[in-house]
Protein backbone atom coordinates (compact mmCIF):
# COMPACT_ATOMS: atom_id res chain seq x y z
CA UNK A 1 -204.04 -123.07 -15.04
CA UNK A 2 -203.90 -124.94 -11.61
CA UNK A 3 -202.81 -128.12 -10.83
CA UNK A 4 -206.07 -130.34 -9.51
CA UNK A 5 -205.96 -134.26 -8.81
CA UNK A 6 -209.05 -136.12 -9.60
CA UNK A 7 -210.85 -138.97 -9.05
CA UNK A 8 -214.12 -140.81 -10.22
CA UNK A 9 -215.91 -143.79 -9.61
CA UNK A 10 -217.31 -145.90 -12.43
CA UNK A 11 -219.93 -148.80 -12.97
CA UNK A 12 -217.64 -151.77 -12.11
CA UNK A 13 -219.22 -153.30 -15.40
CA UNK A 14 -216.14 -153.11 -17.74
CA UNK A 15 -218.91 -151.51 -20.86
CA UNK A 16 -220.33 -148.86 -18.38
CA UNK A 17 -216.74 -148.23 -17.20
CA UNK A 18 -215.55 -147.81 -20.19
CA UNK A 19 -218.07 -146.01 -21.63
CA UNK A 20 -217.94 -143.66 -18.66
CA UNK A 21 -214.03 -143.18 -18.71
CA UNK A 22 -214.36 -142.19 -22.60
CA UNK A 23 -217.09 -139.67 -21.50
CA UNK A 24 -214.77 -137.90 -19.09
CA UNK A 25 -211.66 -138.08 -21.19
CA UNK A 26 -213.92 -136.21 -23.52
CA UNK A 27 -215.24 -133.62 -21.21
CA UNK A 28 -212.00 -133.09 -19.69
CA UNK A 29 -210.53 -132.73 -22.99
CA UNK A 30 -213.25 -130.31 -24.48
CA UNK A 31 -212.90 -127.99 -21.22
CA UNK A 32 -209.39 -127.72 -21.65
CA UNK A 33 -207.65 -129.63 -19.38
CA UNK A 34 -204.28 -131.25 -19.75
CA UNK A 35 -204.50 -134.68 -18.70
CA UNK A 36 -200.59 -135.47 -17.06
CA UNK A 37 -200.98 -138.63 -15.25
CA UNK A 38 -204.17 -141.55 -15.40
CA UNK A 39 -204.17 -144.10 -13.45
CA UNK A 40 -206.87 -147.54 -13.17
CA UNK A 41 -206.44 -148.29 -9.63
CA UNK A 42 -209.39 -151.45 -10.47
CA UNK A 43 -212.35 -152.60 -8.78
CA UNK A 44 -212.86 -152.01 -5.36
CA UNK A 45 -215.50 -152.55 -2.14
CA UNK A 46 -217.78 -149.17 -1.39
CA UNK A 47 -218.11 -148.18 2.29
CA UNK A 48 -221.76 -147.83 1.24
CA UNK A 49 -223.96 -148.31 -1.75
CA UNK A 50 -224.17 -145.61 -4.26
CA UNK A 51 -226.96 -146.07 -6.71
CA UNK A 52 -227.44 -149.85 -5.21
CA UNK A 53 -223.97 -150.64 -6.27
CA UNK A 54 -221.68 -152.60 -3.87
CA UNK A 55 -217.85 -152.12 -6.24
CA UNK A 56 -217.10 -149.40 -7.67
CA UNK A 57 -214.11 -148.83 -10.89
CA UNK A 58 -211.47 -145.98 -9.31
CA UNK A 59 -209.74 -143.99 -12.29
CA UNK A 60 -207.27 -141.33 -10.46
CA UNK A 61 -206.22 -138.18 -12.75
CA UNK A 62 -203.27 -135.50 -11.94
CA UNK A 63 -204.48 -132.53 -14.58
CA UNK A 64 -204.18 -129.20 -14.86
CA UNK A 65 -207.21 -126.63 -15.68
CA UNK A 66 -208.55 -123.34 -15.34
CA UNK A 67 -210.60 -123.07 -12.17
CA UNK A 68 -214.09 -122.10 -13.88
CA UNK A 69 -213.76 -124.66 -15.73
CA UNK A 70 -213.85 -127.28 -12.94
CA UNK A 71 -217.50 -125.66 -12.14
CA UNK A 72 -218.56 -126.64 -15.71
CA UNK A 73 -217.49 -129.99 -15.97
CA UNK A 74 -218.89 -130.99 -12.13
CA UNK A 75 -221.80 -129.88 -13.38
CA UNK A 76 -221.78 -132.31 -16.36
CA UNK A 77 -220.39 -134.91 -14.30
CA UNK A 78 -223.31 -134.59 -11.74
CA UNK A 79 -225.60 -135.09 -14.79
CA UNK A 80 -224.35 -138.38 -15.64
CA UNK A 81 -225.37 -141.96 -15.45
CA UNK A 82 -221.98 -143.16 -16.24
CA UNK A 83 -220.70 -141.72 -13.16
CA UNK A 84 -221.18 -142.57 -9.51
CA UNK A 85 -218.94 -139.90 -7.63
CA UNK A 86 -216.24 -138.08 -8.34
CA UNK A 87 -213.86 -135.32 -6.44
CA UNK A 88 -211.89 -132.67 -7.74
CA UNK A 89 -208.91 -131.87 -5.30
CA UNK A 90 -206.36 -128.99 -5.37
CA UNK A 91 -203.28 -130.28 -3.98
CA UNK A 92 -201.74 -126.83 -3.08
CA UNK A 93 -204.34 -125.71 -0.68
């Protein structure tokens, strides 16, 4: 298990946001990973559109997982609607 810090972009639409923050709760949690630290750092201005959205909803996660796992779930995560970006980050390196 290694240590990776996470974050994603939502919807800024609190029901998309949500909805998208309870689908990667779930993936994360189904892959394995131990959730230590979530925070809601809120709405915020995009340097540039991203699927014609101007504000995007920041969640930041501190987790740990096994690294083919993080394949897996940026897979599933590049699949979705509920999600604009996201970037898995390994702190160590």
């Amino acid at each position: 298990m290694r240590n990776y810090e996470f974050t994603v972009i939502f919807h800024a639409d609190d029901e998309k946001m949500k909805d998208g923050l309870a689908f990667v709760t779930s993936t994360l949690e189904k892959a394995g990973a131990k959730i230590e630290k979530q925070e809601d750092l809120g709405v915020k201005t995009l340097a540039y559109q991203i699927e014609k959205q101007d504000k995007g909803h920041y969640v930041y996660f501190e987790l740990s997982a096994d690294p083919a796992t993080i394949a897996g779930m940026s897979h599933e995560f590049n699949l979705s609607t509920l999600v604009l970006k996201f970037l898995f980050v390994n702190p160590t390196r």
